[in-house]
Protein backbone atom coordinates (compact mmCIF):
# COMPACT_ATOMS: atom_id res chain seq x y z
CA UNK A 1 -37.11 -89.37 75.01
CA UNK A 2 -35.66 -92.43 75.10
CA UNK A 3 -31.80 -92.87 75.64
CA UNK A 4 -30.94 -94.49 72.10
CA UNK A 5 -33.15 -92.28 70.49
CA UNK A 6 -31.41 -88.77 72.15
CA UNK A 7 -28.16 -90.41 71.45
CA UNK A 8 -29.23 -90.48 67.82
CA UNK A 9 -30.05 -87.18 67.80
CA UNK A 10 -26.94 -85.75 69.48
CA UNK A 11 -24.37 -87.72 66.73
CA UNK A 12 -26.67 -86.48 63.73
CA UNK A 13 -26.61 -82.72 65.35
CA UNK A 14 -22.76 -83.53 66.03
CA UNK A 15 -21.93 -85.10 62.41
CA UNK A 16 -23.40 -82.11 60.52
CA UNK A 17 -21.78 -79.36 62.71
CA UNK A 18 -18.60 -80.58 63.54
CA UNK A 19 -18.09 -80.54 59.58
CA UNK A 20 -19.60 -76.78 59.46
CA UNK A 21 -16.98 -75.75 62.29
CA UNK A 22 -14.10 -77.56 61.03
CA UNK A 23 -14.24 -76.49 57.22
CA UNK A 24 -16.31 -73.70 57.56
CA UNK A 25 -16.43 -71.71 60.60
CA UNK A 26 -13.08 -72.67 62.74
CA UNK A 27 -11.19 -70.31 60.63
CA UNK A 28 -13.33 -67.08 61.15
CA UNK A 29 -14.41 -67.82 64.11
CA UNK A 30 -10.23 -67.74 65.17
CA UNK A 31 -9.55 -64.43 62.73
CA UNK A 32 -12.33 -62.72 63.83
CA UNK A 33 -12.64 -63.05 68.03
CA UNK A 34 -9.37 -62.63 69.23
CA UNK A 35 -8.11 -62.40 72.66
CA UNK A 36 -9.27 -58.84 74.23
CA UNK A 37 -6.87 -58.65 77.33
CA UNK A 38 -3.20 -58.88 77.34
CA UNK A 39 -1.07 -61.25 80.09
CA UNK A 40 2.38 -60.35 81.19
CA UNK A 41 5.31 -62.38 79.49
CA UNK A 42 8.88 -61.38 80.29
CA UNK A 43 10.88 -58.66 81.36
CA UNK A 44 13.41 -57.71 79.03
CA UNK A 45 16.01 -54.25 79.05
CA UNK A 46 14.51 -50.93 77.65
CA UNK A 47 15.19 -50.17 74.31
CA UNK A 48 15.14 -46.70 72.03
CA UNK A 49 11.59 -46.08 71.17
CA UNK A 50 9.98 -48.78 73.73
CA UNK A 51 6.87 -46.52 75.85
CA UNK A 52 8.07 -45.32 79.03
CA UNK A 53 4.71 -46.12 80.57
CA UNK A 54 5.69 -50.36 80.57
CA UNK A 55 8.55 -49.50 82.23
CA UNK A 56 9.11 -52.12 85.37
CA UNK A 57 10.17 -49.82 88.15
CA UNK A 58 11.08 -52.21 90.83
CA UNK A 59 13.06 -54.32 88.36
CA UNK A 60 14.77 -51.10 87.13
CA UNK A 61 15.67 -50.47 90.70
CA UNK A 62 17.16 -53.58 91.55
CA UNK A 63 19.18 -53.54 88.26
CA UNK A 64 19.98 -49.70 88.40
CA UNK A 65 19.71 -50.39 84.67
CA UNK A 66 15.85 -49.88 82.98
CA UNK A 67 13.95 -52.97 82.12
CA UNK A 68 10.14 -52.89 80.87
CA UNK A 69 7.50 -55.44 81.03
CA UNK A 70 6.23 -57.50 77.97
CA UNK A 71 2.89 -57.93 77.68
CA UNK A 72 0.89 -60.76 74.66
CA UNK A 73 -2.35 -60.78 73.69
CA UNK A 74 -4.42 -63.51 75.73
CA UNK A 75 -5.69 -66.25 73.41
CA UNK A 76 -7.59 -67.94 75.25
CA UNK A 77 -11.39 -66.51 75.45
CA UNK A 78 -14.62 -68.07 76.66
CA UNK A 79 -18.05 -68.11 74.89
CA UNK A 80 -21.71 -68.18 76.44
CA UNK A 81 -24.06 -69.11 75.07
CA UNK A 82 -27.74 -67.14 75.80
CA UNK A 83 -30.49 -69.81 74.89
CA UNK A 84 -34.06 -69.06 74.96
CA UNK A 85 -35.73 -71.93 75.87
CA UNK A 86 -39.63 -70.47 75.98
CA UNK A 87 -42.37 -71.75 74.33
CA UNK A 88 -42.36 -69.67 71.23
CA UNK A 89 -38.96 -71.60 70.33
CA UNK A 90 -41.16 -74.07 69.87
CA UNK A 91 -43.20 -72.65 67.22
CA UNK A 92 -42.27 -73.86 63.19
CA UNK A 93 -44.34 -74.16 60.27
CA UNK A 94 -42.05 -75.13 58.13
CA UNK A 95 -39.09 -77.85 58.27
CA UNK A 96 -37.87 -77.48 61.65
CA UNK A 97 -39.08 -75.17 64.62
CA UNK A 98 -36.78 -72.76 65.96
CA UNK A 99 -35.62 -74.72 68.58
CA UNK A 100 -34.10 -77.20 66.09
CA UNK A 101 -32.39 -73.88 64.57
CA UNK A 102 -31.15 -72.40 68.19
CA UNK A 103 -29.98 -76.29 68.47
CA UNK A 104 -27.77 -76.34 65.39
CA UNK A 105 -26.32 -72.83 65.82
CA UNK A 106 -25.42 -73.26 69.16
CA UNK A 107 -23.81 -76.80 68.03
CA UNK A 108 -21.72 -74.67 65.30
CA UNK A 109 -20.56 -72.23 67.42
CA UNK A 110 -19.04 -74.27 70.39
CA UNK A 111 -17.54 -76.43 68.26
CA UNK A 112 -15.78 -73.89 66.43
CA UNK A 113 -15.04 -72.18 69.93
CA UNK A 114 -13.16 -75.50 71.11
CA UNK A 115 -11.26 -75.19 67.97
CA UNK A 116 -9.81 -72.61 69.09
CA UNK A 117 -9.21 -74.40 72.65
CA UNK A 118 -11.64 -71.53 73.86
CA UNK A 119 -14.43 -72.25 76.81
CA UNK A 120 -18.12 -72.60 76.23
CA UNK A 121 -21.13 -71.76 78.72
CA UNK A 122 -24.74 -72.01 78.44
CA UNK A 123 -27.39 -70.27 80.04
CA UNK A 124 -30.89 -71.40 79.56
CA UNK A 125 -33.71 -68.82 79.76
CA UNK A 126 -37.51 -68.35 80.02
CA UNK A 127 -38.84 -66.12 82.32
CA UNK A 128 -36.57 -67.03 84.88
CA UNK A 129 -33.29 -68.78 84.87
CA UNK A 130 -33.60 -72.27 84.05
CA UNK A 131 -30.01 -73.84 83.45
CA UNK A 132 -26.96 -72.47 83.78
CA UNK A 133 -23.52 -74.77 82.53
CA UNK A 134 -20.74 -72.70 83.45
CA UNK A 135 -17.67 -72.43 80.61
CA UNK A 136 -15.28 -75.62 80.12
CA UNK A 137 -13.50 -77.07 77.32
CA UNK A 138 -13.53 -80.17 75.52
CA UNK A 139 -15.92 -81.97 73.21
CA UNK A 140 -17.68 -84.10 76.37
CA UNK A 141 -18.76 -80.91 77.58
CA UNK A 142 -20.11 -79.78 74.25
CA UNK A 143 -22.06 -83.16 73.51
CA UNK A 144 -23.53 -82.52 76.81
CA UNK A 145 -24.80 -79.04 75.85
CA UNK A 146 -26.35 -80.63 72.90
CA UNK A 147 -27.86 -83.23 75.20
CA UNK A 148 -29.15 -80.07 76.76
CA UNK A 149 -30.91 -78.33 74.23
CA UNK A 150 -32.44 -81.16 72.88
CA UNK A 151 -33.71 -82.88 75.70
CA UNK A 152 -35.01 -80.07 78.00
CA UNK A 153 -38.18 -79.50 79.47
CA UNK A 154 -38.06 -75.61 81.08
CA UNK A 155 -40.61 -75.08 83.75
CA UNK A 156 -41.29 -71.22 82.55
CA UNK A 157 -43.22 -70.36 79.45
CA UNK A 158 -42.86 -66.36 78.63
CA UNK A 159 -39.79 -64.25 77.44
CA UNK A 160 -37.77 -62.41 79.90
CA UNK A 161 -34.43 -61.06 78.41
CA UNK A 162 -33.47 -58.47 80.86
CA UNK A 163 -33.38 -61.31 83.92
CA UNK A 164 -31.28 -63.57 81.79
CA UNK A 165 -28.84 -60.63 80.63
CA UNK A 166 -28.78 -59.52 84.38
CA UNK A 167 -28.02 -62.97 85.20
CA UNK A 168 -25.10 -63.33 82.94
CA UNK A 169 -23.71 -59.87 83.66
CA UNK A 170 -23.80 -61.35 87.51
CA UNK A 171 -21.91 -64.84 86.94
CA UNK A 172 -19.50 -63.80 83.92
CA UNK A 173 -17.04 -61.63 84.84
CA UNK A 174 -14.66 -61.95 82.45
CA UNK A 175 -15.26 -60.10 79.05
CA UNK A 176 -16.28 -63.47 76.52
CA UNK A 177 -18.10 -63.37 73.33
CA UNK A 178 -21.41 -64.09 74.22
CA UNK A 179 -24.40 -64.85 71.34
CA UNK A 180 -28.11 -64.56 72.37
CA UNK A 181 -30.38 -66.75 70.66
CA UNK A 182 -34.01 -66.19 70.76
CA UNK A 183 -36.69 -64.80 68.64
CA UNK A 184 -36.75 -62.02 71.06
CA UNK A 185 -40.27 -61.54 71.47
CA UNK A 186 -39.95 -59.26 74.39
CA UNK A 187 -39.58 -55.79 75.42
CA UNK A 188 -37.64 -53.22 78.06
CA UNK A 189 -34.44 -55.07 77.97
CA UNK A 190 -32.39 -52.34 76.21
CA UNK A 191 -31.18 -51.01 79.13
CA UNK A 192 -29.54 -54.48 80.62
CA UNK A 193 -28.42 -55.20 76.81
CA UNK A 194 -26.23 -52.14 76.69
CA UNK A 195 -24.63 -52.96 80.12
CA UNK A 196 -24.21 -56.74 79.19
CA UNK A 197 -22.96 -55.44 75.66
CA UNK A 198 -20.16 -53.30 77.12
CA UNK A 199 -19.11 -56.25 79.19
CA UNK A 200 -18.79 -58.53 76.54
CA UNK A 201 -18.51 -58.78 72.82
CA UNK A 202 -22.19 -59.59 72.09
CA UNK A 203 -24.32 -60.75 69.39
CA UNK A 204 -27.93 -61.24 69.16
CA UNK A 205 -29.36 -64.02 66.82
CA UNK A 206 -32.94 -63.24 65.68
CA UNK A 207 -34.53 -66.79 65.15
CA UNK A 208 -37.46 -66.22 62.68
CA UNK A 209 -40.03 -67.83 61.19
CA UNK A 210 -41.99 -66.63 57.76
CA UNK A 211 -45.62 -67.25 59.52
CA UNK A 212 -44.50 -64.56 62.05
CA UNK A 213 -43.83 -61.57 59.33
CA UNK A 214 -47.27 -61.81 57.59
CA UNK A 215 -50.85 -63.62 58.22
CA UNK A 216 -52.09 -65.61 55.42
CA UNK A 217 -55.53 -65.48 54.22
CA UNK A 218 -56.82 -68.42 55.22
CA UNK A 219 -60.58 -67.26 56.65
CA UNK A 220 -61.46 -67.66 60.11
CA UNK A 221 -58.86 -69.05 62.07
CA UNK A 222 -58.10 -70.00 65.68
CA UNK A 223 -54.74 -68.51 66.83
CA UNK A 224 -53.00 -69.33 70.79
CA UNK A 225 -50.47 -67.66 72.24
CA UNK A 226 -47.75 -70.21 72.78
CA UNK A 227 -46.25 -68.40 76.25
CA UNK A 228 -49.20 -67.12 77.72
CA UNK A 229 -51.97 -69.99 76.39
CA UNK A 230 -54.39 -67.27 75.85
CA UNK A 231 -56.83 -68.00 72.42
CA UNK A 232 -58.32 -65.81 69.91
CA UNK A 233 -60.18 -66.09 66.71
CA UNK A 234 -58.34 -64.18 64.12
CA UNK A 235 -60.43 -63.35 60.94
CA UNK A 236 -57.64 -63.43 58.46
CA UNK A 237 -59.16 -63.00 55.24
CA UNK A 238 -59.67 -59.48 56.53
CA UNK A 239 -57.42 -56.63 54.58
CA UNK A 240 -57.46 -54.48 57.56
CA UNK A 241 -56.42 -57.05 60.46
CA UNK A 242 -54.15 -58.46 58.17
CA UNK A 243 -52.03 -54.83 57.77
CA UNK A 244 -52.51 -54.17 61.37
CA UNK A 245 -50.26 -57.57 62.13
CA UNK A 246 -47.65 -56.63 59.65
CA UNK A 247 -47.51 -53.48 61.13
CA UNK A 248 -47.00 -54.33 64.38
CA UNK A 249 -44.89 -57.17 63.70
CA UNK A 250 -42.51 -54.09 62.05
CA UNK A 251 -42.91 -52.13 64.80
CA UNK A 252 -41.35 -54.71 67.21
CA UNK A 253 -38.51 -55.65 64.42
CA UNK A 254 -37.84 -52.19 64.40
CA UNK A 255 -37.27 -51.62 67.85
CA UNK A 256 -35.69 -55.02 68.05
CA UNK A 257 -33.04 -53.41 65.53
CA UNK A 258 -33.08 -49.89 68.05
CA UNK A 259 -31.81 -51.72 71.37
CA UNK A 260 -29.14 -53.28 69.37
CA UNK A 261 -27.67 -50.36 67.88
CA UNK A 262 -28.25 -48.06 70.94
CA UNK A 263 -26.65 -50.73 72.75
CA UNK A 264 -23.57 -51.41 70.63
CA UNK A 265 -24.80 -55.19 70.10
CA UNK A 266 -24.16 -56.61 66.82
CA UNK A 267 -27.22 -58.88 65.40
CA UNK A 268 -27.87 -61.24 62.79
CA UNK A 269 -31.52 -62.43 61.55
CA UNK A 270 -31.73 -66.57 60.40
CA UNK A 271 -34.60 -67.83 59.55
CA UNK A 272 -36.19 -71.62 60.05
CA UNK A 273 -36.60 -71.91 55.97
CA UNK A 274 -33.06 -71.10 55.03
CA UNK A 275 -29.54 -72.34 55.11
CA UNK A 276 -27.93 -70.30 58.12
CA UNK A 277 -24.16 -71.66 56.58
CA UNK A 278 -23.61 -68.34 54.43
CA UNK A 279 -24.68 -66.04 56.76
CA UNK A 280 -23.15 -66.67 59.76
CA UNK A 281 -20.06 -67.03 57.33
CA UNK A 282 -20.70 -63.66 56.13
CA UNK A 283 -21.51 -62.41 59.62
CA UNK A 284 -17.94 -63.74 60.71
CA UNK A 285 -16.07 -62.42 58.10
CA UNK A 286 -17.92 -58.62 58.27
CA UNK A 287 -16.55 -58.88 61.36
């Protein structure tokens, strides 16, 4: 892509959600992810009714006279971003593919997040680790993460979510809100979601689109496999091979639904053909 053209891209992405974050989703983003640890402040003299436990014992000593530590709630927090950048992001049959939706979101969210003077990361993720941007502040930073997810070219094709939540759990040590983006087509990683979900307030982001829930009847039809390249012909005007993919496209949204909850992880469907503005509005204030 040429230069003038990804420029034009990145101040349309950054036009429409910079106006999203800052009259939309600043506010509830601030209410609703709040600072999880707590710094030290002062040291002030103990009071009737203060908890004997924040007593500051070598103070106290000094003084002869008991003095407790005050502790406030740290503000500042940090947000990563999980981005799957396979090939079946690149799948859309309708206005946009999902990658244009992952785009946007992720667009939303750091922006509100540097509202709020918070830090934003990115990890990029196929089957292996493709990018990582560790957190910083600062609207550069974010217009280069838009640069990013536009522009990329990832060298993997499949899904693997368990090596990119392993990878996050290994570089981000600090509890951060983290939001996992992906359509999630991929399976075993409950067991790294729950430990990456206990580290870190986590949501996952189910990117959808309406060809994937049902096959139309449309005869005889040549379907590939957009990670693995592999072809088949699909007879889709047949009844039974029809209910067999709805089935098993419920089967996986059900256990899609089963990690999260075992896990603790809250998640949010958005699909390509709708406006995500109200429910990730909805999401934040639910919260």
């Amino acid at each position: 892509m040429e230069t003038k053209e990804l420029l034009k891209k990145v101040r349309k992405i950054e036009i429409k959600t910079r106006r999203l974050s800052n009259h939309i989703f600043s506010g509830e983003y601030h209410s609703h992810f709040k600072g999880r640890g707590m710094t030290f402040s002062e040291v002030r003299k103990y009071q009737f009714g203060d908890d004997i436990r924040d007593i500051d014992w070598n103070v106290t000593a000094k003084l002869n006279e008991p003095h407790i530590k005050i502790f406030e709630e740290e503000r500042e927090l940090t947000m990563m971003l999980l981005v799957d950048v396979s090939k079946s992001e690149s799948f859309g049959t309708r206005m946009q593919q999902k990658r244009d939706l992952i785009t946007e979101l992720c667009a939303v969210l750091a922006f509100s997040a540097i509202q709020n003077n918070d830090k934003v990361g990115v990890v990029f993720f196929t089957d292996q680790i493709e990018l990582f941007i560790p957190p910083k502040k600062g609207k550069s930073h974010i217009l280069r993460i838009i640069r990013e997810l536009i522009e990329f070219k990832p060298k993997g094709t499949g899904t693997d979510i368990s090596e990119a939540l392993k990878f996050l759990s290994s570089v981000v040590k600090k509890r951060s809100i983290v939001f996992a983006l992906s359509d999630f087509q991929d399976e075993d990683y409950d067991k790294n979601l729950k430990i990456a979900s206990s580290k870190h307030d986590l949501t996952a982001l189910r990117i959808i689109d309406p060809a994937e829930e049902q096959l139309p009847d449309i005869g005889l039809v040549q379907l590939q496999n957009p990670e693995t390249g592999a072809v088949d012909w699909v007879d889709t005007s047949s009844k039974s091979v029809r209910a067999t993919y709805e089935k098993d496209y419920k089967n996986f949204v059900s256990k899609f639904k089963s990690y999260c909850t075992h896990s603790g992880t809250d998640y949010l469907d958005l699909r390509v053909d709708r406006s995500y503005t109200k429910q990730l509005l909805e999401f934040f204030k639910r919260r």
